[in-house]
C-alpha atoms as a PDB file:
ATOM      1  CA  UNK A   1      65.983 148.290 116.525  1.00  0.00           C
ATOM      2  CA  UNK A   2      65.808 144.706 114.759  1.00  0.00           C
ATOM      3  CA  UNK A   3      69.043 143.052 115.532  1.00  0.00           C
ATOM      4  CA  UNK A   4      71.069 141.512 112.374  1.00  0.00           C
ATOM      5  CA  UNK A   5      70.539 138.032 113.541  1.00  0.00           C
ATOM      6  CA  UNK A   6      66.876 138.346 113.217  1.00  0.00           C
ATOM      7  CA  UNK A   7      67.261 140.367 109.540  1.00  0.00           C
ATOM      8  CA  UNK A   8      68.934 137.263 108.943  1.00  0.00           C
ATOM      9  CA  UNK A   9      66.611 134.883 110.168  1.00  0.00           C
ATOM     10  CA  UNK A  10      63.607 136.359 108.240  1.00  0.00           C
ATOM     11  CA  UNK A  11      65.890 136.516 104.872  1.00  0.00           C
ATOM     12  CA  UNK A  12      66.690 132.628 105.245  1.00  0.00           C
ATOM     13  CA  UNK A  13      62.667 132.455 105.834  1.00  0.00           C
ATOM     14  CA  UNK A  14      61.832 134.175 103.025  1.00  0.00           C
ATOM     15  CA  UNK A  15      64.686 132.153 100.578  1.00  0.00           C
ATOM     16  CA  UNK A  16      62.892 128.929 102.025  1.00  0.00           C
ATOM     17  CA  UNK A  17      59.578 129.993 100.378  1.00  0.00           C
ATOM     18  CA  UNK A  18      60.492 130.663  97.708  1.00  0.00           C
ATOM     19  CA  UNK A  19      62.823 127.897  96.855  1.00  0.00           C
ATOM     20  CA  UNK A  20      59.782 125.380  98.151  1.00  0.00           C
ATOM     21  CA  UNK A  21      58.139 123.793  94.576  1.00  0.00           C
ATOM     22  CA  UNK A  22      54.650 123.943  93.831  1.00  0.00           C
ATOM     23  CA  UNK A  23      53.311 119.901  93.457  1.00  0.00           C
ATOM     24  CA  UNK A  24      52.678 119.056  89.919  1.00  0.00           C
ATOM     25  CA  UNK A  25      49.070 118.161  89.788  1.00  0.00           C
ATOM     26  CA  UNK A  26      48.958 119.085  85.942  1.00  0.00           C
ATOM     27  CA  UNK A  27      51.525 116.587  85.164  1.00  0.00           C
ATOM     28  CA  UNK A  28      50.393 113.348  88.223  1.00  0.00           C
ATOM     29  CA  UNK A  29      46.592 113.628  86.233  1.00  0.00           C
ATOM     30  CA  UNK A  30      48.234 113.515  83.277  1.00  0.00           C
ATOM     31  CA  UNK A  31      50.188 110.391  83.814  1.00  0.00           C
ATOM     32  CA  UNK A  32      47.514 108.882  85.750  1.00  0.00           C
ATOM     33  CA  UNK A  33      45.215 109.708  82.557  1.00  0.00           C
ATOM     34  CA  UNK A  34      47.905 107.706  80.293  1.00  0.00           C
ATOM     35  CA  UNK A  35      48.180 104.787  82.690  1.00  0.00           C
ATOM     36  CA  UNK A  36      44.477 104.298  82.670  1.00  0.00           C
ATOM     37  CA  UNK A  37      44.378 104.830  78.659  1.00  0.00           C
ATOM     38  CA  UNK A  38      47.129 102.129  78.394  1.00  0.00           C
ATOM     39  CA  UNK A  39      45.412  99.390  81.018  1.00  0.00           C
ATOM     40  CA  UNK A  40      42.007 100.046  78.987  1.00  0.00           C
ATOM     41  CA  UNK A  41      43.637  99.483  75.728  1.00  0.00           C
ATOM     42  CA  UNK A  42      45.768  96.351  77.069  1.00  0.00           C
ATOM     43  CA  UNK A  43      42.434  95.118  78.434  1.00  0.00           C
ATOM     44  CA  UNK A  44      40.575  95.190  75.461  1.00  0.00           C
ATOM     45  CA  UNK A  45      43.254  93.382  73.377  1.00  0.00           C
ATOM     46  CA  UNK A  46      43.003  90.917  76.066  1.00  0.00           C
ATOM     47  CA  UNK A  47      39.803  90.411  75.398  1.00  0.00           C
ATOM     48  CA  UNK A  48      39.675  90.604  72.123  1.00  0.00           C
ATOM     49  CA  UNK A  49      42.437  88.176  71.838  1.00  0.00           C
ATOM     50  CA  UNK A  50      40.213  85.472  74.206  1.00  0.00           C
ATOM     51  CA  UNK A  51      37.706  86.358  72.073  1.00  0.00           C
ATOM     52  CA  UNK A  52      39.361  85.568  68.989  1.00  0.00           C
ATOM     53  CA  UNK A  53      41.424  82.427  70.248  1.00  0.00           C
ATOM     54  CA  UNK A  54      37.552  80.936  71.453  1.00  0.00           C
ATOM     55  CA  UNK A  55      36.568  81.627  68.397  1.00  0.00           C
ATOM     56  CA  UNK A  56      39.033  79.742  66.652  1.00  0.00           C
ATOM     57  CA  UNK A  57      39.080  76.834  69.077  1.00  0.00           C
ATOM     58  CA  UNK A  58      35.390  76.740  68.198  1.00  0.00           C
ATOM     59  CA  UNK A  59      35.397  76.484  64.181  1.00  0.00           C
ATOM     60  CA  UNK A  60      38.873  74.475  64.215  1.00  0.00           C
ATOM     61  CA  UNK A  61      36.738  70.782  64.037  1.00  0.00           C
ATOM     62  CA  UNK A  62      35.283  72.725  60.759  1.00  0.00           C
ATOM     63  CA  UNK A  63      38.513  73.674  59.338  1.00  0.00           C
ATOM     64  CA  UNK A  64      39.598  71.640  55.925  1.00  0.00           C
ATOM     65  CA  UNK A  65      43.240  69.514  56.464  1.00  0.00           C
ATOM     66  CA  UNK A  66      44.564  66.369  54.640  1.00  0.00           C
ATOM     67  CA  UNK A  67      42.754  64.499  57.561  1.00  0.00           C
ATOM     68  CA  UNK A  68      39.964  66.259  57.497  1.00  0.00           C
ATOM     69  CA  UNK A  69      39.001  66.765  53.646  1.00  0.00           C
ATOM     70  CA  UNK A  70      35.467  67.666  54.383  1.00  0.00           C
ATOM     71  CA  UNK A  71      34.370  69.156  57.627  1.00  0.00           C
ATOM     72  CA  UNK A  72      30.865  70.244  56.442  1.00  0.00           C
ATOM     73  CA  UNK A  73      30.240  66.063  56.781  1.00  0.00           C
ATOM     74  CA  UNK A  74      29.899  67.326  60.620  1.00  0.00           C
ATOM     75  CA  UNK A  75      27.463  70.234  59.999  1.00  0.00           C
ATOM     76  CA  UNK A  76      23.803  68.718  60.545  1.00  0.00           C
ATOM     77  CA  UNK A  77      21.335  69.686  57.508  1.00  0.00           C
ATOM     78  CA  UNK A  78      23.920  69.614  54.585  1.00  0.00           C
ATOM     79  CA  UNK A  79      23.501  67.946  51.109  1.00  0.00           C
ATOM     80  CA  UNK A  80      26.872  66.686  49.362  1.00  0.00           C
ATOM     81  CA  UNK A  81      26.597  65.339  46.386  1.00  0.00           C
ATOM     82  CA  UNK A  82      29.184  64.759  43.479  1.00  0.00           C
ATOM     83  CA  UNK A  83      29.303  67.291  40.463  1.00  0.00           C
ATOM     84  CA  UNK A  84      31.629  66.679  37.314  1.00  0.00           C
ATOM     85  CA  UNK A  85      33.835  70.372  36.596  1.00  0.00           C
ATOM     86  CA  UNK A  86      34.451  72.319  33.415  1.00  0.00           C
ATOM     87  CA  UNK A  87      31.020  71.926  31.720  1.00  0.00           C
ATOM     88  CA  UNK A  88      30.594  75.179  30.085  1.00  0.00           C
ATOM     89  CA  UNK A  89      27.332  76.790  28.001  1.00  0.00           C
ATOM     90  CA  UNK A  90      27.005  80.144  26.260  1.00  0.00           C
ATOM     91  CA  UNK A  91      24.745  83.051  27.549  1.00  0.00           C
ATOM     92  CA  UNK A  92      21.407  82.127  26.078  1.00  0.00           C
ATOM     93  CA  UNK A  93      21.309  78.654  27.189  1.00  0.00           C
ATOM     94  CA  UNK A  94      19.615  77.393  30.340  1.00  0.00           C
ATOM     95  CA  UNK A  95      20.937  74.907  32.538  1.00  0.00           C
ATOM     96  CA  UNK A  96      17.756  72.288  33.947  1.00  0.00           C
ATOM     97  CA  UNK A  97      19.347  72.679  37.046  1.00  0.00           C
ATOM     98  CA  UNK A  98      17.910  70.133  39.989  1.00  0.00           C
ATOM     99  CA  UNK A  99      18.648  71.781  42.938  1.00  0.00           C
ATOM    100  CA  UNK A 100      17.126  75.308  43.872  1.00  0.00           C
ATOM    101  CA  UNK A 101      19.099  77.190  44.101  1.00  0.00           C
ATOM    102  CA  UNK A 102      21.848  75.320  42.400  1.00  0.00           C
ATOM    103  CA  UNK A 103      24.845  73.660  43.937  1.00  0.00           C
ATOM    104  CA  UNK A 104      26.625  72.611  41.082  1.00  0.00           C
ATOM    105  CA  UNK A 105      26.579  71.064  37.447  1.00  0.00           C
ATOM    106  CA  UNK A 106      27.591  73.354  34.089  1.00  0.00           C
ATOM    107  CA  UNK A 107      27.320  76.549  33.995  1.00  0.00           C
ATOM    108  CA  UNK A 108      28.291  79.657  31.783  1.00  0.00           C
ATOM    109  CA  UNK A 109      31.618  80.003  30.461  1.00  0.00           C
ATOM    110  CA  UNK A 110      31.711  83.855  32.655  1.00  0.00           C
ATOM    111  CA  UNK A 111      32.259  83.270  36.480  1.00  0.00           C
ATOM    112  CA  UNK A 112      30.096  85.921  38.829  1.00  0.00           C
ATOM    113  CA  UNK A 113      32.776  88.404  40.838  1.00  0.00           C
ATOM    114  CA  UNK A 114      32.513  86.441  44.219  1.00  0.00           C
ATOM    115  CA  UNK A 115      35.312  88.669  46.320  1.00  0.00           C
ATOM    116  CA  UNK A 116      32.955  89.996  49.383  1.00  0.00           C
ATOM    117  CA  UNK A 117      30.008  90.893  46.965  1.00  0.00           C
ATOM    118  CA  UNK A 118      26.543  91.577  47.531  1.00  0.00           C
ATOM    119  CA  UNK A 119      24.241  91.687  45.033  1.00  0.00           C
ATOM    120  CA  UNK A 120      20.876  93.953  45.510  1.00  0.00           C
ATOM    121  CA  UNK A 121      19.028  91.664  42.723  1.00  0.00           C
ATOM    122  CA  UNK A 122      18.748  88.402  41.648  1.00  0.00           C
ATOM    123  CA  UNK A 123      21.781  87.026  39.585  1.00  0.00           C
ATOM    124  CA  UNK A 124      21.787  84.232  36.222  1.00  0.00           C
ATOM    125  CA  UNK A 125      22.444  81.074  38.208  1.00  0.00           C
ATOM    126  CA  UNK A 126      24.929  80.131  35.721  1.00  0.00           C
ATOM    127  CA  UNK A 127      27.315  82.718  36.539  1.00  0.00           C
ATOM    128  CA  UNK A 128      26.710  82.032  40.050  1.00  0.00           C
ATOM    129  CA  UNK A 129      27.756  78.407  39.449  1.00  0.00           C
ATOM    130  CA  UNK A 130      30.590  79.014  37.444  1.00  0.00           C
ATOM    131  CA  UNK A 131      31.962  80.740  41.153  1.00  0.00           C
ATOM    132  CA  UNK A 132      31.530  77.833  43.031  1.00  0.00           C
ATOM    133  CA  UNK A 133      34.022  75.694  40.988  1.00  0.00           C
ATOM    134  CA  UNK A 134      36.232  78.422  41.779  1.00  0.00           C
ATOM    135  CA  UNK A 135      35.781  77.836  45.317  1.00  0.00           C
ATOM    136  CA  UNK A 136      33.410  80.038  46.396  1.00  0.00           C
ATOM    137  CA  UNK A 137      30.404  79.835  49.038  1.00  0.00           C
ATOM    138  CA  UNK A 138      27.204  81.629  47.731  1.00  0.00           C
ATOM    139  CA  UNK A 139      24.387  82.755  50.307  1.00  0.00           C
ATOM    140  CA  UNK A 140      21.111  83.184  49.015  1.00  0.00           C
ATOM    141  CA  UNK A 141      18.433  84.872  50.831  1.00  0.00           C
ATOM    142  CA  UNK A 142      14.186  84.647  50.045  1.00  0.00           C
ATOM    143  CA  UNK A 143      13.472  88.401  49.372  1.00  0.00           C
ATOM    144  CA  UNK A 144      10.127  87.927  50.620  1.00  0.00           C
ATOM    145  CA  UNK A 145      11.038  86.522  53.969  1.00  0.00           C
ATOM    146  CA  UNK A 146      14.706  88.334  54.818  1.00  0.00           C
ATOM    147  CA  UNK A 147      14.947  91.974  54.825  1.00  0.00           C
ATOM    148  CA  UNK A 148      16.353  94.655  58.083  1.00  0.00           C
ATOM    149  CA  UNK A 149      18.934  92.925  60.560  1.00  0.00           C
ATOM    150  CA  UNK A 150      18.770  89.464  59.276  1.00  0.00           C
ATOM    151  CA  UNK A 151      19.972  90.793  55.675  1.00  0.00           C
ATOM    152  CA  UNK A 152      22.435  92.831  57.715  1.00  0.00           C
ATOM    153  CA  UNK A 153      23.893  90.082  59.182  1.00  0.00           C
ATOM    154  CA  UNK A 154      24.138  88.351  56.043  1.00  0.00           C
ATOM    155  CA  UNK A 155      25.612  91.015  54.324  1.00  0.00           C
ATOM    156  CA  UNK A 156      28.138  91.038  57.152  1.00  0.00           C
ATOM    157  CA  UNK A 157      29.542  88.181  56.447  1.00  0.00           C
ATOM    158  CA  UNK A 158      30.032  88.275  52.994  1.00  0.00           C
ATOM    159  CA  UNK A 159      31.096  91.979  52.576  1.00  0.00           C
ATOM    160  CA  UNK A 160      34.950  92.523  52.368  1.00  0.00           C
ATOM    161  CA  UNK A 161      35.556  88.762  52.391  1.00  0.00           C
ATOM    162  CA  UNK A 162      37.078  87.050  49.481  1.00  0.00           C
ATOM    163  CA  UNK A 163      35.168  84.179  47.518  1.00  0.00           C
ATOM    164  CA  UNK A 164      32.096  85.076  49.154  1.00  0.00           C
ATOM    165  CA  UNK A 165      29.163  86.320  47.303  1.00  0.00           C
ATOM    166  CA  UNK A 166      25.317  87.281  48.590  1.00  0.00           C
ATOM    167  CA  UNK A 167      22.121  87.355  46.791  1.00  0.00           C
ATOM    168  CA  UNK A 168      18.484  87.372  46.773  1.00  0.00           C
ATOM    169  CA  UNK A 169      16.609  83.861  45.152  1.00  0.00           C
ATOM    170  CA  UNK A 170      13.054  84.781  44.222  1.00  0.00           C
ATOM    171  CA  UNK A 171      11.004  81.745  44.723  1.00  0.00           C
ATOM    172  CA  UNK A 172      13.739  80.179  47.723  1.00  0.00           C
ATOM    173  CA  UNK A 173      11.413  77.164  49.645  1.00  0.00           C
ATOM    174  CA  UNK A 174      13.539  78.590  52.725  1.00  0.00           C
ATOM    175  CA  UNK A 175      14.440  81.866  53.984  1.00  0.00           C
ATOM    176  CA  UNK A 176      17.889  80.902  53.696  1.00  0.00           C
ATOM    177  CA  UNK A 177      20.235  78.626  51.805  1.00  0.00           C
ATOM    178  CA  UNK A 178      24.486  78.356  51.047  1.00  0.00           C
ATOM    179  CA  UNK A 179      25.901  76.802  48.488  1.00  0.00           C
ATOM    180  CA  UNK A 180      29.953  75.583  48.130  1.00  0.00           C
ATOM    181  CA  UNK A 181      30.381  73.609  44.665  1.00  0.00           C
ATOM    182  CA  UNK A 182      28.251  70.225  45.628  1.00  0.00           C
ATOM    183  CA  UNK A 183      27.104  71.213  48.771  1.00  0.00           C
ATOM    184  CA  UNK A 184      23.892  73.125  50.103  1.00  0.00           C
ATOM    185  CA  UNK A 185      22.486  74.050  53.370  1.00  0.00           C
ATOM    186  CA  UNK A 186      18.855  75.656  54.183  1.00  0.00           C
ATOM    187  CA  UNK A 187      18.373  77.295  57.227  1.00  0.00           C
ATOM    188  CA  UNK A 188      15.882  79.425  58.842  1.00  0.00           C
ATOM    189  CA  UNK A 189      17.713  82.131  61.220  1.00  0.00           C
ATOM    190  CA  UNK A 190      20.492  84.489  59.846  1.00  0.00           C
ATOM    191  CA  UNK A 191      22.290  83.801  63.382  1.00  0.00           C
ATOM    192  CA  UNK A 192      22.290  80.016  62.739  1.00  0.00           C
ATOM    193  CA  UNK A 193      26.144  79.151  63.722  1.00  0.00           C
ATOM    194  CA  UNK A 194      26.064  76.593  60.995  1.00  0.00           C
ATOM    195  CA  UNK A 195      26.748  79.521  58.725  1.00  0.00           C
ATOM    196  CA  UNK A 196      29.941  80.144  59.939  1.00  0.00           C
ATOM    197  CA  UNK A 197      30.607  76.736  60.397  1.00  0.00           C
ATOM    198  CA  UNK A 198      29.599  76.112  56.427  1.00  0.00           C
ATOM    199  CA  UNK A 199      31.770  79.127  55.227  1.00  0.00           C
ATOM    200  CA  UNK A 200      35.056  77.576  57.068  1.00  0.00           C
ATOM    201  CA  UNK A 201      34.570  74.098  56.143  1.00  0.00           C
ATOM    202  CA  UNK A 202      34.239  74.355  52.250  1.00  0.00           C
ATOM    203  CA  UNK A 203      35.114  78.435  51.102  1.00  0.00           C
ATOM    204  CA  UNK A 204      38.677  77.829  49.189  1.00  0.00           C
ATOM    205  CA  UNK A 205      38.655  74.431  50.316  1.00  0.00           C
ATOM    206  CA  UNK A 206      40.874  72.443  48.035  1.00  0.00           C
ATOM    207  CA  UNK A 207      39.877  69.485  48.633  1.00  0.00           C
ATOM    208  CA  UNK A 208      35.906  70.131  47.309  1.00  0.00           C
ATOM    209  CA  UNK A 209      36.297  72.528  44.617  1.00  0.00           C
ATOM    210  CA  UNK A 210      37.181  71.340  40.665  1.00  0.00           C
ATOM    211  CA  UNK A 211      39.766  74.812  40.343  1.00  0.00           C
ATOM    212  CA  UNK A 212      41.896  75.700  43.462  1.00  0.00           C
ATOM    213  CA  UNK A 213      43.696  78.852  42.610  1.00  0.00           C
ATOM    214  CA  UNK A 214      41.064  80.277  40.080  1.00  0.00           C
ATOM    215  CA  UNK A 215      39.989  83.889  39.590  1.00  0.00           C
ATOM    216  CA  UNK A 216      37.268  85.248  41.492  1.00  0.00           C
ATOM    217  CA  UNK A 217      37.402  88.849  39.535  1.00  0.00           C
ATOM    218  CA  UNK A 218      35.672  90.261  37.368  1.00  0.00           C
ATOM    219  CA  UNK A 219      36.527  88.424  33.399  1.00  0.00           C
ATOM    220  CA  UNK A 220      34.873  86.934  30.114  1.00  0.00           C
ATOM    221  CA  UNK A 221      32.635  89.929  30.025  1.00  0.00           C
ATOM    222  CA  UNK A 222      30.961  90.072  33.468  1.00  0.00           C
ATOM    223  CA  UNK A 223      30.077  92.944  34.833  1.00  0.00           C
ATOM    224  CA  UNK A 224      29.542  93.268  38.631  1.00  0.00           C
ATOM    225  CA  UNK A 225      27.235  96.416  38.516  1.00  0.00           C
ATOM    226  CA  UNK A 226      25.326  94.920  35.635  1.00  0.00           C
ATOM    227  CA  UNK A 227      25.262  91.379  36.035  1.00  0.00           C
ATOM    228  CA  UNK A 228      22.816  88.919  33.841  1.00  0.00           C
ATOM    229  CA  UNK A 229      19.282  88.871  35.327  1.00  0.00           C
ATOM    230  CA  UNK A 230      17.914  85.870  37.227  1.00  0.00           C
ATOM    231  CA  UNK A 231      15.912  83.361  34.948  1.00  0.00           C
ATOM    232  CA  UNK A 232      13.675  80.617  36.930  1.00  0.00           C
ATOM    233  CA  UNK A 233      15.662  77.054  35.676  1.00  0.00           C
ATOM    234  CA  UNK A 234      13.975  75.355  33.739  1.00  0.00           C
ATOM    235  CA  UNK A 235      13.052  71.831  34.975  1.00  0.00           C
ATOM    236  CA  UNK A 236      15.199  69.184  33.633  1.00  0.00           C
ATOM    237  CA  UNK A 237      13.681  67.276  30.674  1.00  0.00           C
ATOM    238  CA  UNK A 238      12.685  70.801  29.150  1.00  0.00           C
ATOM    239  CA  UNK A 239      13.216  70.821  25.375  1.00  0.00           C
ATOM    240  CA  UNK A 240      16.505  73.332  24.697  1.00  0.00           C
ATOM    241  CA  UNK A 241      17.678  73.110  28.328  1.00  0.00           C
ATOM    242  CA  UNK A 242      20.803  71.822  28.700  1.00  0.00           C
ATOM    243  CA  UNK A 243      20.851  69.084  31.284  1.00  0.00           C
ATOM    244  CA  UNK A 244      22.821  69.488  34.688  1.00  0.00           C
ATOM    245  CA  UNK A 245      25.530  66.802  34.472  1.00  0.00           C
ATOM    246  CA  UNK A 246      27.084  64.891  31.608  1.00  0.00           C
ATOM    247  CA  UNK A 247      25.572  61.716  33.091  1.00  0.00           C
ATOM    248  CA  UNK A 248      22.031  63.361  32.637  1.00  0.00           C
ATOM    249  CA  UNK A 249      22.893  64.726  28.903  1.00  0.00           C
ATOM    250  CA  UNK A 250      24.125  61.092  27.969  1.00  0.00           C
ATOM    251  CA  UNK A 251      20.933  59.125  30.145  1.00  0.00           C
ATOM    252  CA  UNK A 252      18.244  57.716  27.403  1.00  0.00           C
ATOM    253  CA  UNK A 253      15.172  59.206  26.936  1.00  0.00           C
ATOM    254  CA  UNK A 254      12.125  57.447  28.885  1.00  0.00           C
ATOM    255  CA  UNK A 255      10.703  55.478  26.523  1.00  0.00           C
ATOM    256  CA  UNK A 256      13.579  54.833  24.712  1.00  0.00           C
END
């Protein structure tokens, strides 16, 4: 006969069972899961962040101030040279432009759209021009010589980015060249670092551009999706092209 101690004994035994709690593995994986999620994404903004602030430190000698009006001075291979603003002609005239592409000098009365757009063919240099007084940087590409992931890289840094504009230049005597409103730089490689350092120094800088705070939309009858087809310049001295600068349109004739 079981005694009532021990029927009490093996009731206590059993209450102890089944008050005991299973351990939550479910819940300690999924907390361990969400720490590791948050130290991953905390450790890629850290990165990103270094990343970002090296990146900065490196283009800040290139970045336009009152001190430093030009920082493209420091950027080895690029041409300055002085171009008067507002020197407008109509769409059937041809500037003798002297640089190739050009970097300046009149242009059509119609600016190009310049915010982050690349153009898949060749584009009326006057319209392109017309952009750079507005403050824009223009890369031009050789079709012949840059295609696959040197155009992609291009494109990449001109896509989405305002008063930037990319297109091809049949005829370019480099694979590359960027233009800013009296300034131009030829270059070889698509991963050149003087890009960059070009884009910072002069894109929207004030201090190099005829008209801070103009438009870089679409106006005066341009069309982004159908712009005005490339024309080879004529060279200057061409009968019915209208000279580059007002100091060339007012020079004597040789011979004269």
């Amino acid at each position: 006969m079981v005694s009532g101690k021990t029927s009490k004994r093996s009731r206590s035994s059993r209450t102890k069972v089944v008050q005991q709690k299973a351990t939550p593995w479910g819940l300690i994986a999924a907390v361990v899961v969400v720490a590791l999620f948050a130290g991953a994404v905390f450790g890629y903004a850290f990165m990103r962040n270094e990343e970002n602030q090296a990146q900065a430190d490196a283009m800040a000698p290139f970045t336009p101030s009152a001190q430093n009006q030009d920082p493209s001075t420091q950027i080895t291979g690029v041409e300055v040279l002085p171009f008067e603003g507002g020197v407008h002609v109509d769409g059937a005239t041809q500037v003798a432009y002297t640089h190739s592409p050009p970097m300046g000098g009149a242009h059509d009365y119609a600016w190009a759209a310049c915010n982050g757009v690349v153009y898949p063919e060749a584009v009326r240099s006057e319209n392109m021009v017309h952009s750079l007084e507005h403050g824009t940087v223009w890369i031009t590409y050789n079709p012949d010589q840059v295609s696959g992931e040197a155009l992609d890289t291009l494109r990449s840094k001109v896509e989405g980015q305002p008063y930037t504009m990319l297109s091809p230049y049949p005829g370019l005597d480099r694979p590359i060249s960027l233009q800013s409103w009296g300034h131009q730089l030829k270059l070889d490689d698509a991963n050149d670092p003087r890009i960059d350092q070009f884009i910072t120094a002069l894109r929207l800088n004030q201090y190099q551009h005829p008209e801070p705070g103009a438009s870089c939309n679409e106006a005066n009858g341009f069309s982004q999706d159908s712009p005005p087809a490339f024309a080879p310049p004529p060279a200057p001295g061409t009968p019915g092209a209208y000279p580059e600068t007002l100091q060339a349109q007012q020079a004597p004739a040789a011979g004269s």
